[in-house]
Protein backbone atom coordinates (compact mmCIF):
# COMPACT_ATOMS: atom_id res chain seq x y z
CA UNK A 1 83.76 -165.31 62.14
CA UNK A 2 84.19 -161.93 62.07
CA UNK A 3 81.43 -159.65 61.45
CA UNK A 4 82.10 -155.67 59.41
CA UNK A 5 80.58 -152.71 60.96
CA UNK A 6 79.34 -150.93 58.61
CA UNK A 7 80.46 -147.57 58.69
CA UNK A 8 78.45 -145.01 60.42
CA UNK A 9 76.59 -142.55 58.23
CA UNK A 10 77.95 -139.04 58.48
CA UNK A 11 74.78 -137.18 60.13
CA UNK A 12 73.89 -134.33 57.54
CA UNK A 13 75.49 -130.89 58.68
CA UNK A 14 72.68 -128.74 60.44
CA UNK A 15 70.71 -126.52 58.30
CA UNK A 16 72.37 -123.24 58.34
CA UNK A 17 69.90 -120.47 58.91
CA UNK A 18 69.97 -117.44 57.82
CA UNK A 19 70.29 -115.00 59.99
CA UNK A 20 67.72 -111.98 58.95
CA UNK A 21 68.86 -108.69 58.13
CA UNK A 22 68.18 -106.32 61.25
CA UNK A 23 65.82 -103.60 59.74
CA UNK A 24 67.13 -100.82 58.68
CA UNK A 25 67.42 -97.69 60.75
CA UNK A 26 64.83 -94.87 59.82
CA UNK A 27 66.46 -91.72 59.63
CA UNK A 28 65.02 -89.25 61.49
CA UNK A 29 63.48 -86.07 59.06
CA UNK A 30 65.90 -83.30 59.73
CA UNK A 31 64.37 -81.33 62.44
CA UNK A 32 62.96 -78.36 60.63
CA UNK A 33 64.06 -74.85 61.52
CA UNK A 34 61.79 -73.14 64.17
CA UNK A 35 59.51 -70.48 61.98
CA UNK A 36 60.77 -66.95 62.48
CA UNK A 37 58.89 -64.94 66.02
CA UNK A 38 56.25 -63.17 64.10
CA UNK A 39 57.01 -59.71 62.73
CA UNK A 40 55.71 -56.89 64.91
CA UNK A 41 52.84 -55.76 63.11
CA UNK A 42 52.79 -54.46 59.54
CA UNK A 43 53.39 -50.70 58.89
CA UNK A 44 50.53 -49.74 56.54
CA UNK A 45 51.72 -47.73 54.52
CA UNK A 46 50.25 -43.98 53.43
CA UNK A 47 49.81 -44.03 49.66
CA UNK A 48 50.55 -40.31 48.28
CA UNK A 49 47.10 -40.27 46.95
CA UNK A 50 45.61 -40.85 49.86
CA UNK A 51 46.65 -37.27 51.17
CA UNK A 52 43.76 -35.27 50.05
CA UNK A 53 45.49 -32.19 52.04
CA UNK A 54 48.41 -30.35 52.46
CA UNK A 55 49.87 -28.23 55.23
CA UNK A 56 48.01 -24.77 55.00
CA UNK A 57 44.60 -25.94 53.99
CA UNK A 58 41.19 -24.78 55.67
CA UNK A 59 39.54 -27.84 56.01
CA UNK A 60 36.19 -28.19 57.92
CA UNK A 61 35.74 -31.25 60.72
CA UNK A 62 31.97 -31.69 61.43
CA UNK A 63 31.74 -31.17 65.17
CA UNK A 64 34.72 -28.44 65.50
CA UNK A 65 34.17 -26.48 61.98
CA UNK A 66 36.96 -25.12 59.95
CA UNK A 67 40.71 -25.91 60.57
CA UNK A 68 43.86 -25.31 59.44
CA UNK A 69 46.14 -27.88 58.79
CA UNK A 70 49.27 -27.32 60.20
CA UNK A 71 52.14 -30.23 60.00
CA UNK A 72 51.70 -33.47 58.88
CA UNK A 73 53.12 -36.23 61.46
CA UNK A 74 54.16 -39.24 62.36
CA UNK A 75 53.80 -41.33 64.89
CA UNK A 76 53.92 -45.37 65.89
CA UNK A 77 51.41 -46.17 67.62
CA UNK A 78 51.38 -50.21 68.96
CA UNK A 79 53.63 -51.27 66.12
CA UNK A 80 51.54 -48.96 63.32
CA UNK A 81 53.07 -46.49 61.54
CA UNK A 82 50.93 -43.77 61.03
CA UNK A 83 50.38 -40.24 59.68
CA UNK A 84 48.14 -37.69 60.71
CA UNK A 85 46.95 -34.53 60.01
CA UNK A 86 47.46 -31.80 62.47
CA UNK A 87 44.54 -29.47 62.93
CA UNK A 88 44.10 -26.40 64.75
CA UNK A 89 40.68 -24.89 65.36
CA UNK A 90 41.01 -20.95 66.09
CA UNK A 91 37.36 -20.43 67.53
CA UNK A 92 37.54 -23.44 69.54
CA UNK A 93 41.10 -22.50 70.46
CA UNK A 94 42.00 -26.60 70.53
CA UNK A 95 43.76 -28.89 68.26
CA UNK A 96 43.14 -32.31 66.69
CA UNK A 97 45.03 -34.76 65.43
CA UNK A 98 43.45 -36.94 62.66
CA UNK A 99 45.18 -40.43 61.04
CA UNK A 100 45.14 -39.79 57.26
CA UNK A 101 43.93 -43.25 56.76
CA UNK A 102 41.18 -42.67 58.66
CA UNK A 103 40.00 -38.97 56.83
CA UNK A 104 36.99 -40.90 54.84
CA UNK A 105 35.19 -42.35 58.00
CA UNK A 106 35.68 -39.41 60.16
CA UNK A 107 34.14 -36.74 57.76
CA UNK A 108 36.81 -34.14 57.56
CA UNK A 109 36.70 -32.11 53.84
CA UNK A 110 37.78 -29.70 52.03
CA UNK A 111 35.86 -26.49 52.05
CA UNK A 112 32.44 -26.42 50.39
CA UNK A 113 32.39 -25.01 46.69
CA UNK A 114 31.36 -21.72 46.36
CA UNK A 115 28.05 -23.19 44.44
CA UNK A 116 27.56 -24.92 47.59
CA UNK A 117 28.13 -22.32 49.43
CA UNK A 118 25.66 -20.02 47.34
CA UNK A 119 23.04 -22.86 47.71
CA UNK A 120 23.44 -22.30 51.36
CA UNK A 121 23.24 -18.47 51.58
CA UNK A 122 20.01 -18.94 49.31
CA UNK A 123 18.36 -21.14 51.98
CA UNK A 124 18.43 -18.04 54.49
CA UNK A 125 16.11 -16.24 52.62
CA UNK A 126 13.51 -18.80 52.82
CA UNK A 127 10.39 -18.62 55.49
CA UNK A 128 11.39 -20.16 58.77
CA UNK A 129 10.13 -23.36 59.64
CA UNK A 130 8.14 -23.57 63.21
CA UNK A 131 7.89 -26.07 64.98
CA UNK A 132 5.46 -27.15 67.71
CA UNK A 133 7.43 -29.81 69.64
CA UNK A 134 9.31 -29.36 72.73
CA UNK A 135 12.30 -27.55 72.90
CA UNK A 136 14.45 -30.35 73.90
CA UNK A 137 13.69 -32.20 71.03
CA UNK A 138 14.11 -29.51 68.90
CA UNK A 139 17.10 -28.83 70.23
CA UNK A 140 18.56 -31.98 69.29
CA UNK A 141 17.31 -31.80 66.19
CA UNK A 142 19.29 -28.07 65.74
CA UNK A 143 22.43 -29.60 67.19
CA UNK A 144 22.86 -32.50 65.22
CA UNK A 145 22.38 -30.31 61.95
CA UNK A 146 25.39 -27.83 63.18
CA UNK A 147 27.43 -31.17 63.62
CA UNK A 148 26.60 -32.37 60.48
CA UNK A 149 29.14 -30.32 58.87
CA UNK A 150 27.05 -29.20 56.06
CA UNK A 151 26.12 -25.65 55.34
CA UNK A 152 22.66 -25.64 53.99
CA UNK A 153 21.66 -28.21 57.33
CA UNK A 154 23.36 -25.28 59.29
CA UNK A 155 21.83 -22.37 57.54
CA UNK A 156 18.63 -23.93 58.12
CA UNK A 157 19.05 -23.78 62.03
CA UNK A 158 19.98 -20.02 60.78
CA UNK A 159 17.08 -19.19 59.06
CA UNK A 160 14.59 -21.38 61.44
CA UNK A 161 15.79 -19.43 64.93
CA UNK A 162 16.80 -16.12 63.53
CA UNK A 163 13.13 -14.99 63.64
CA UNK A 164 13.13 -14.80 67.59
CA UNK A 165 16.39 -13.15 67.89
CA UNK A 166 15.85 -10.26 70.28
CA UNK A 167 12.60 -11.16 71.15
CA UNK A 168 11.80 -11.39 74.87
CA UNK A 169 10.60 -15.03 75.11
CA UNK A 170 13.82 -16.22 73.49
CA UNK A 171 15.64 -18.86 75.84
CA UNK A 172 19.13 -18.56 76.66
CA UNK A 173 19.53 -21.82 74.97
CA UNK A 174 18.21 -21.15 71.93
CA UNK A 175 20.10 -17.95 71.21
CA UNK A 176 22.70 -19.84 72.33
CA UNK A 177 22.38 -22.43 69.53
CA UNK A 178 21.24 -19.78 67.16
CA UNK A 179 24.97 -18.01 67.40
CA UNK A 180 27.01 -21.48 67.08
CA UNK A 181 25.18 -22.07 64.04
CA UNK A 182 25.65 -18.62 62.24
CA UNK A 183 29.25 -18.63 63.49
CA UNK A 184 30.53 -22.21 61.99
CA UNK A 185 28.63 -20.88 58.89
CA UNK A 186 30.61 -17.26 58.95
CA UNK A 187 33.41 -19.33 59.71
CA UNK A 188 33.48 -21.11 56.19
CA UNK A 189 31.89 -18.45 54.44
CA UNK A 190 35.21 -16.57 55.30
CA UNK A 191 37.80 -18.94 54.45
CA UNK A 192 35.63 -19.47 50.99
CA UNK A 193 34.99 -16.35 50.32
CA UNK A 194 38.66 -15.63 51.78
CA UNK A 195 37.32 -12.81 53.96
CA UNK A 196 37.37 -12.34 57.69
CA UNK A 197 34.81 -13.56 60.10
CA UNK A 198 33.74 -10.34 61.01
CA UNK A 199 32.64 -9.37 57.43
CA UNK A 200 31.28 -12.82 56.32
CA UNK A 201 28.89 -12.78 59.53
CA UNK A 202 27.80 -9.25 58.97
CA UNK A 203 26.51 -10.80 54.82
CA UNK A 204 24.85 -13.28 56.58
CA UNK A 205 23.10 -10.87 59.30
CA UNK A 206 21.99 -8.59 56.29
CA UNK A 207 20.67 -11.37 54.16
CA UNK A 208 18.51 -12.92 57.43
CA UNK A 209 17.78 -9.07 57.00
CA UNK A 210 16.45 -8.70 53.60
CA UNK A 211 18.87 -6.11 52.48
């Protein structure tokens, strides 16, 4: 007797796996362009109203007087543009150069008003102020009035050490101060009263006089 194999079962295909996407690619962000070298530093530039003065002015700088200005220039100076003011001192015999942005913090201006001026010219015929502390000090105190720039501190140096002019116990140093101050106040008197030196000192001498 004959026995039927049964047929054998077809074994189920293998699962089929899927294979997973490989991930995509991240572009890389576009290199950005290098930023520009830095500009060499910015010209400031001069606006017209900040020149208060044009060629041919007297002006007066506190330590050196009155000046005239004679050329305006320029220059670049470390990567600044700048202008200055050209200034020539005739007593002094010396000239300065002064940036025009930097006018306001250095103290150069224009000549005193002739209301100023008169203000001034009245403070020489007041009494003389004496003073019992040393000379040094007093000295110091008599400089840093001529330096100031302004004519009634000067004419009050004037006024204060006119009254030992010619005396024998007058120090060298004194007159010495006594003549810078009257000159740097003839010397502005002058280019107000557009006179010369000469004449403006010899007003001054006659109203330290009384006459």
């Amino acid at each position: 007797m004959t026995t039927k194999k049964k047929p054998a079962k077809a074994s189920k295909p293998a699962a089929k796996t899927k294979a997973k996407p490989a991930p995509a690619r991240t572009k890389a962000a576009p290199a950005k362009p290098a930023a520009p070298a830095a500009k060499a530093a910015s010209k400031t530039p001069v606006k017209k109203a900040d020149i208060l003065f044009k060629v041919g002015d007297h002006v007066v700088y506190p330590t050196h007087g009155v000046g005239l200005i004679q050329e305006i220039q320029a220059q670049e100076i470390a990567g600044h543009k700048l202008e200055l003011f050209v200034i020539s001192f005739e007593r002094d015999r010396m000239t300065l150069k002064v940036p025009i942005v930097k006018v306001a913090t250095s103290g150069l201006r224009k000549l005193s008003s002739r209301k100023h001026m008169e203000a001034a010219l009245a403070t020489l015929k007041g009494r003389a102020r004496v003073k019992r502390t040393m000379w040094s000090r007093r000295a110091q105190e008599y400089e840093a009035k001529i330096n100031s720039g302004d004519p009634i501190a000067i004419a009050e140096v004037v006024r204060d050490l006119h009254r030992n002019v010619g005396q024998p116990d007058q120090s060298f140093s004194e007159r010495q101060i006594y003549e810078a101050a009257r000159d740097r106040l003839a010397a502005e008197l002058a280019a107000v009263e557009r006179v010369d030196v000469a004449q403006a000192t010899q007003k001054l001498e006659n109203l330290l006089a009384g006459t």
